[in-house]
C-alpha atoms as a PDB file:
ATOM      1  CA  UNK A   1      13.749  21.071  -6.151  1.00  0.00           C
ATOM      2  CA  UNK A   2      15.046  18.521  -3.688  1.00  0.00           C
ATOM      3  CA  UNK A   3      18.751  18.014  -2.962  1.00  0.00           C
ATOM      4  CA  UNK A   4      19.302  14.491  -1.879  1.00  0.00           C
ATOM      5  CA  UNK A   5      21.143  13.279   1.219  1.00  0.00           C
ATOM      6  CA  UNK A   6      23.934  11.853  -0.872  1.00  0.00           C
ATOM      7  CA  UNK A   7      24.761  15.221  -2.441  1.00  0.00           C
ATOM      8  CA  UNK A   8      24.651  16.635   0.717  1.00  0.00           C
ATOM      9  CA  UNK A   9      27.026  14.412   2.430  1.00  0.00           C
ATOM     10  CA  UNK A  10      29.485  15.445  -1.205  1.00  0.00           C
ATOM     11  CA  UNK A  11      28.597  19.274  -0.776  1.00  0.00           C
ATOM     12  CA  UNK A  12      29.974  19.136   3.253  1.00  0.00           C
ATOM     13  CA  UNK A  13      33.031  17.037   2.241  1.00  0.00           C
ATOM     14  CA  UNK A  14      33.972  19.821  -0.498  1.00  0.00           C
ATOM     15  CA  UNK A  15      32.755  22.038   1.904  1.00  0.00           C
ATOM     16  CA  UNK A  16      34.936  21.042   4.881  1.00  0.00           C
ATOM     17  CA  UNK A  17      37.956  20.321   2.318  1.00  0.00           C
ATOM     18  CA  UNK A  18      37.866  23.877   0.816  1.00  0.00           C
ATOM     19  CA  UNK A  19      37.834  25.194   4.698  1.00  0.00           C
ATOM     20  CA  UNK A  20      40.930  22.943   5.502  1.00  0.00           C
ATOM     21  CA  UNK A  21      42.712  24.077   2.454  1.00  0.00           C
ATOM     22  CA  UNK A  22      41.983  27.854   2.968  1.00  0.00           C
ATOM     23  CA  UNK A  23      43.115  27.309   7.207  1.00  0.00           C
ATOM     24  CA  UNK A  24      46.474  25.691   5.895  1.00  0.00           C
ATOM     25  CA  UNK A  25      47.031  28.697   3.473  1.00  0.00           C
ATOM     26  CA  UNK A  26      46.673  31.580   6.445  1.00  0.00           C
ATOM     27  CA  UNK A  27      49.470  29.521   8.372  1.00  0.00           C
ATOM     28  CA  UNK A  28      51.896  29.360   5.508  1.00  0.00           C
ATOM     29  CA  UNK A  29      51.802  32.977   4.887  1.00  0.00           C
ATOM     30  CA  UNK A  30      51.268  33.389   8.825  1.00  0.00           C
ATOM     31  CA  UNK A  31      54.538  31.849   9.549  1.00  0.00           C
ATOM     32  CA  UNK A  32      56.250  33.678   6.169  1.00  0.00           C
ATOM     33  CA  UNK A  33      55.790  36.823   7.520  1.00  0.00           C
ATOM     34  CA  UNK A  34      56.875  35.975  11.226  1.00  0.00           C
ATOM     35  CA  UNK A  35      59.926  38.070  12.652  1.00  0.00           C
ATOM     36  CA  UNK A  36      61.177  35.390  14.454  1.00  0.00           C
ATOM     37  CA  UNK A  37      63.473  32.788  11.696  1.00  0.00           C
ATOM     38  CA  UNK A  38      64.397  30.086  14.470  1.00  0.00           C
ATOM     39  CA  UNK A  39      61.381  27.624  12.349  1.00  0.00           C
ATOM     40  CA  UNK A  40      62.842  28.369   9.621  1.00  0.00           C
ATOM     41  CA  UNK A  41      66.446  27.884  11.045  1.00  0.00           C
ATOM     42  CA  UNK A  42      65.811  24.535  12.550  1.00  0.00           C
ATOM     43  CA  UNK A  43      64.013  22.595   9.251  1.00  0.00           C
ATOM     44  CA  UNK A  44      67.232  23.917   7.285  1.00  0.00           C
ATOM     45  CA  UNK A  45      69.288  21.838   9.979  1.00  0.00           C
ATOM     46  CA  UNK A  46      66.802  19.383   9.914  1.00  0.00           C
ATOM     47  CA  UNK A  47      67.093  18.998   5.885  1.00  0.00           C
ATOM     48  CA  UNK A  48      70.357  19.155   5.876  1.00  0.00           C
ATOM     49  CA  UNK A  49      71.526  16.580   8.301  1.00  0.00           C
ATOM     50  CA  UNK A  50      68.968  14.359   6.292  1.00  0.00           C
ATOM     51  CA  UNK A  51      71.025  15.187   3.115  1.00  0.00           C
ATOM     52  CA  UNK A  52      74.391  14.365   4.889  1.00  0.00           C
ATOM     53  CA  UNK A  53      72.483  11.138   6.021  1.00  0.00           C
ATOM     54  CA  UNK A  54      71.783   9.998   2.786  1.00  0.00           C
ATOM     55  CA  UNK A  55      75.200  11.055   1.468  1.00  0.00           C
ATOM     56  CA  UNK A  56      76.647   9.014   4.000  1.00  0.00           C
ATOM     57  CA  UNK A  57      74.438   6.221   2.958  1.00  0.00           C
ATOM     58  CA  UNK A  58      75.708   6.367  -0.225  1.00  0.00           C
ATOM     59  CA  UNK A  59      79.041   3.950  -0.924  1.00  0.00           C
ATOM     60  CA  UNK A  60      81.522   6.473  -2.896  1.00  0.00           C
ATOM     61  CA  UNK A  61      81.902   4.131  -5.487  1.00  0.00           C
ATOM     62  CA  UNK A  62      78.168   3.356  -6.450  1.00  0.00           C
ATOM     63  CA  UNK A  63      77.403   4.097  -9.715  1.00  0.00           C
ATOM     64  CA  UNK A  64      80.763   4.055 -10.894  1.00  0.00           C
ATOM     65  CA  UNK A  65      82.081   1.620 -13.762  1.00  0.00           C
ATOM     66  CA  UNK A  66      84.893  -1.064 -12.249  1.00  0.00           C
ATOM     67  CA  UNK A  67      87.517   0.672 -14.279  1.00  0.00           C
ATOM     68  CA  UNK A  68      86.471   4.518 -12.509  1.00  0.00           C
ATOM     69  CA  UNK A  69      86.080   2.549  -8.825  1.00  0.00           C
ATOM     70  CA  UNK A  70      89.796   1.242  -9.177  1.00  0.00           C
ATOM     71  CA  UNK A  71      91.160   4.677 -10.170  1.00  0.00           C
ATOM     72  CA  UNK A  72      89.457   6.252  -7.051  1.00  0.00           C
ATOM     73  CA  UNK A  73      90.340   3.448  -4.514  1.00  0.00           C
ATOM     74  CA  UNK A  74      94.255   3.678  -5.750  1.00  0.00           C
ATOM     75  CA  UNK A  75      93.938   7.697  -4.902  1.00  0.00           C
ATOM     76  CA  UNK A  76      92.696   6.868  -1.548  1.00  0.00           C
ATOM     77  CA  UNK A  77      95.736   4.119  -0.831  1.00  0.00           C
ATOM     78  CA  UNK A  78      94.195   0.499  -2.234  1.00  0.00           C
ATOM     79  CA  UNK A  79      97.514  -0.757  -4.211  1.00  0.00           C
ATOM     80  CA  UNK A  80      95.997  -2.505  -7.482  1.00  0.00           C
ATOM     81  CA  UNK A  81      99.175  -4.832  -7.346  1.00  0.00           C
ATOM     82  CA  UNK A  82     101.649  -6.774  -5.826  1.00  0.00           C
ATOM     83  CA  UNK A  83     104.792  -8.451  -7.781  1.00  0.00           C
ATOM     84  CA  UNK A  84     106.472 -11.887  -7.692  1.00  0.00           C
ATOM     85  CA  UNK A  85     110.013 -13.025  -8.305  1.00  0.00           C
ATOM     86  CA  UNK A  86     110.934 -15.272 -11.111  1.00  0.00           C
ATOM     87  CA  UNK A  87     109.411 -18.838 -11.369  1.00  0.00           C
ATOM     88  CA  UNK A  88     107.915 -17.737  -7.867  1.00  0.00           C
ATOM     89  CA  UNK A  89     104.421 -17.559  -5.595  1.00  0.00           C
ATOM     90  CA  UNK A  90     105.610 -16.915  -2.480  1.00  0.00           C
ATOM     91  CA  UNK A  91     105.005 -13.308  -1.512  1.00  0.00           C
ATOM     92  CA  UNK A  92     107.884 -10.691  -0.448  1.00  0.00           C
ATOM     93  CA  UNK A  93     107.515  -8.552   2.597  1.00  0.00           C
ATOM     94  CA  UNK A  94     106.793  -5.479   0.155  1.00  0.00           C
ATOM     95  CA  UNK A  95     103.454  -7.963  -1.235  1.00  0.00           C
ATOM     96  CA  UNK A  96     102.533  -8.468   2.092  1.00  0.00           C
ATOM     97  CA  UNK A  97     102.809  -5.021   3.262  1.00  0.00           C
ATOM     98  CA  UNK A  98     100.493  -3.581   0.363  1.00  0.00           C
ATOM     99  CA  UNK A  99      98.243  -6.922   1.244  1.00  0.00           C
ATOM    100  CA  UNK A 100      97.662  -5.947   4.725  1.00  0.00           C
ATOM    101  CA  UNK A 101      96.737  -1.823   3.719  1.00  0.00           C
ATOM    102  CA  UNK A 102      94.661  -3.169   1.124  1.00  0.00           C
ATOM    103  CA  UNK A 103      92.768  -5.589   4.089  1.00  0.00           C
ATOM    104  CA  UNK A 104      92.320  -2.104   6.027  1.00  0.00           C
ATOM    105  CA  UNK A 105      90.700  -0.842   2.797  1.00  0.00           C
ATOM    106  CA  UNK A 106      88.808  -3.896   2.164  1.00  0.00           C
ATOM    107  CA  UNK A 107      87.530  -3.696   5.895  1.00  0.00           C
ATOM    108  CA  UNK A 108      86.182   0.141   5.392  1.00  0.00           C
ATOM    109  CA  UNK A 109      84.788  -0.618   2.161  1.00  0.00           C
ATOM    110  CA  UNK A 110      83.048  -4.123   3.581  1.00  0.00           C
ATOM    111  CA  UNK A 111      80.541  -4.221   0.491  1.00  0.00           C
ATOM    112  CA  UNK A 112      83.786  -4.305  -2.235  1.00  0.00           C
ATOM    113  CA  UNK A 113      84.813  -7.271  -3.517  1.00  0.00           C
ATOM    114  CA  UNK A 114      88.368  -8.193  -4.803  1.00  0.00           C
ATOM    115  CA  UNK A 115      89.273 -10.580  -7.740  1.00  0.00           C
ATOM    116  CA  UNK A 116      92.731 -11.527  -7.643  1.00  0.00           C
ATOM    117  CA  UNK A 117      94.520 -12.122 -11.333  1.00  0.00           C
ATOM    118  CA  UNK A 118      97.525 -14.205 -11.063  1.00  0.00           C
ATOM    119  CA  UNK A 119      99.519 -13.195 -13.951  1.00  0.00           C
ATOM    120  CA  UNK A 120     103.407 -14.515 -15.542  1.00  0.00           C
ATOM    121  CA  UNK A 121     105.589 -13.097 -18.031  1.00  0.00           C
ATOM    122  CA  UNK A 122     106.354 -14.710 -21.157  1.00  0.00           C
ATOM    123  CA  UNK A 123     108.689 -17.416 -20.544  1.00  0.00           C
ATOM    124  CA  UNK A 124     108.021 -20.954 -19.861  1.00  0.00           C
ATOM    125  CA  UNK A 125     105.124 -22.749 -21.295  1.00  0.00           C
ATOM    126  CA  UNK A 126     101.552 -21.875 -21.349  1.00  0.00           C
ATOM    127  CA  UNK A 127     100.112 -24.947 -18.908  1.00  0.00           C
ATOM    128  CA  UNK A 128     103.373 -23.913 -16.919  1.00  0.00           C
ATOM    129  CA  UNK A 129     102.029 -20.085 -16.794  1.00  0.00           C
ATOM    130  CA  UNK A 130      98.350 -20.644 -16.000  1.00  0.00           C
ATOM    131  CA  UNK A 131      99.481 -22.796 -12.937  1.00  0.00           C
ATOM    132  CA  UNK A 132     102.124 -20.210 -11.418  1.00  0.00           C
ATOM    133  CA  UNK A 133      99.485 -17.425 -12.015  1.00  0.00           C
ATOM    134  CA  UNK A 134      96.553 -19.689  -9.937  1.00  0.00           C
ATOM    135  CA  UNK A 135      99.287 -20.555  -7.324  1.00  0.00           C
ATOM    136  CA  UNK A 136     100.000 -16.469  -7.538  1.00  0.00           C
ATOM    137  CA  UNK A 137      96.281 -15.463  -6.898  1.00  0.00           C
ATOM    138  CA  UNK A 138      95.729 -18.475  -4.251  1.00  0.00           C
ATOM    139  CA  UNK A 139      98.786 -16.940  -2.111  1.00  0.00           C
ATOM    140  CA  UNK A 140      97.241 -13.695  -2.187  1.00  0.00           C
ATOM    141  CA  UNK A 141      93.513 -14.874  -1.365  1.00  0.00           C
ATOM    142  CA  UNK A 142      95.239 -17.184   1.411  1.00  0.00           C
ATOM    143  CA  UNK A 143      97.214 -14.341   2.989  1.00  0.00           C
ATOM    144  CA  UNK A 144      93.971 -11.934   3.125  1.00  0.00           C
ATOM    145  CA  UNK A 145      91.880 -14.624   4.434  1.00  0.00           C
ATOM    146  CA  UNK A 146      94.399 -15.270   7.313  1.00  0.00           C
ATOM    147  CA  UNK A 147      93.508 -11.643   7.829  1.00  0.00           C
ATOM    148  CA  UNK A 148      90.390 -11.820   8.209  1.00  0.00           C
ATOM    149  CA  UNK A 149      89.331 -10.954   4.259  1.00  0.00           C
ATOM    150  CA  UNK A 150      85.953 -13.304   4.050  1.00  0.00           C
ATOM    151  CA  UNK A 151      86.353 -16.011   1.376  1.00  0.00           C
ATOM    152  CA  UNK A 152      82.886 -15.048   0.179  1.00  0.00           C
ATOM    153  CA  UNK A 153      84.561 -11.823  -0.985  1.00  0.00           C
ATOM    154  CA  UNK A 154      87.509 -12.988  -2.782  1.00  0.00           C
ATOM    155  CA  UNK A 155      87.752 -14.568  -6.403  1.00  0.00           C
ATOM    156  CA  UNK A 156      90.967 -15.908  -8.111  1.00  0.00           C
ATOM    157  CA  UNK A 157      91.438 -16.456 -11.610  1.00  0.00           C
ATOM    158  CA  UNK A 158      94.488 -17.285 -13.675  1.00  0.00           C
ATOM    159  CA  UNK A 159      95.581 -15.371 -17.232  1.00  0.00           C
ATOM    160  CA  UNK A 160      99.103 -16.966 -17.275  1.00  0.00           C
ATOM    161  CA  UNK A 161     101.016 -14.596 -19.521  1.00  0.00           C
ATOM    162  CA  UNK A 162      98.023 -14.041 -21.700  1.00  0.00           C
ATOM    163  CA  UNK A 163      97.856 -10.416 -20.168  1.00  0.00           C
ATOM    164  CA  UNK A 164     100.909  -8.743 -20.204  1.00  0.00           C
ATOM    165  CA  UNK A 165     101.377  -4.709 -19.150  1.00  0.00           C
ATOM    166  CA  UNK A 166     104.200  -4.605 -21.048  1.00  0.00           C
ATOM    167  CA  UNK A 167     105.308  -6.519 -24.395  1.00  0.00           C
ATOM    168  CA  UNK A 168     108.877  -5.722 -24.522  1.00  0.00           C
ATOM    169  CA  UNK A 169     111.318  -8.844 -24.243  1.00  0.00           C
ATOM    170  CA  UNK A 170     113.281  -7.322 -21.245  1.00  0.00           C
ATOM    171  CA  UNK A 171     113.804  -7.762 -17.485  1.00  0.00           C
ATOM    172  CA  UNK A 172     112.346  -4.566 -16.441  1.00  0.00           C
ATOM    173  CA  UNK A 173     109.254  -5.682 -18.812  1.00  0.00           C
ATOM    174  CA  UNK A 174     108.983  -9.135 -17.415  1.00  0.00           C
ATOM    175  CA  UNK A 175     108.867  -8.113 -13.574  1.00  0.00           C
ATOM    176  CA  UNK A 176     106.518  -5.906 -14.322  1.00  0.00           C
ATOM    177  CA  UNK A 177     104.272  -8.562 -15.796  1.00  0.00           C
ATOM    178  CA  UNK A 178     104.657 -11.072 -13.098  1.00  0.00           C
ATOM    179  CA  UNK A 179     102.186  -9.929 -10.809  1.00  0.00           C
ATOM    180  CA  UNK A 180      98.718 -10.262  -9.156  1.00  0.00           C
ATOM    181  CA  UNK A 181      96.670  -7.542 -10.428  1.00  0.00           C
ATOM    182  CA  UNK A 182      94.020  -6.652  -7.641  1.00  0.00           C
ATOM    183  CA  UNK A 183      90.560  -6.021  -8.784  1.00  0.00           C
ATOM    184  CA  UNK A 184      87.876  -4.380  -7.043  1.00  0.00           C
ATOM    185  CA  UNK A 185      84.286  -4.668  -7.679  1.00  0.00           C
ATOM    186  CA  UNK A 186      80.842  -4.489  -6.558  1.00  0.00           C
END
């Protein structure tokens, strides 16, 4: 019986593969039963910096829903709002001052981006509320773009007094509700 060439040529590649496989085994167990652990030691490091790496990689609020990444960024110092007087859209110093921590937030976290939701309290009527909640939001976008805050990252949008935090018809209720609430997002 005659072998041909081509089955040849397959019998030296299994051949030669079988070899390789067998050569690769005696170094694994070779270097398992080595005294000296430094190897070992240094791919450990090696792993583990790449694990750091990629956790470092990794935004802290990926994968999280909006409502779980504003609970975490208000733990690490992002204030979610800032408050107006009445009839007003001018910001106070204490807006501004929460405004420019938030920019230093906004600047670590450079993928987040922020609506801004201009919001009134009951009184006065509803065209009157939608307009002082957009003129709300617009001071706050203006002030964090003079800041440096990149238009492209900002939205404003106006809910008037259809959004209230509190329903009571009080003062303390009402100054709660006039406010930009400060959203962030991916």
């Amino acid at each position: 019986m005659r072998i041909k060439p081509i089955k040849w040529a397959g019998l030296a590649c299994l051949t030669l593969f079988l070899a390789a496989c067998a050569a690769k085994e005696q170094r694994s167990e070779l270097s398992a039963g080595a005294s000296n652990s430094e190897p070992d030691r240094q791919v450990s490091q090696t792993e583990q910096a790449a694990s750091e790496s990629t956790q470092q990689a990794t935004p802290w609020y990926e994968n999280k829903t909006t409502q779980e990444l504003n609970a975490e960024a208000e733990q690490r110092g992002f204030y979610p709002a800032v408050f107006f007087s009445l009839n007003q859209y001018n910001l106070s110093e204490e807006a501004r001052r929460k405004l420019r921590a938030n920019v230093e937030f906004l600047q670590q976290n450079p993928s987040l981006r922020l609506t801004i939701e201009g919001h009134c309290d009951e009184r006065g009527s509803d065209d009157y509320n939608l307009y002082l909640g957009e003129e709300r939001a617009n001071s706050a976008a203006d002030y964090l773009m003079a800041l440096g805050i990149h238009p492209d990252r900002l939205r404003t949008i106006s809910y008037g007094e259809a959004r209230p935090v509190c329903t009571q018809s009080t003062n303390e209720c009402w100054a709660r509700n006039r406010r930009d609430q400060l959203v962030l997002g991916p």
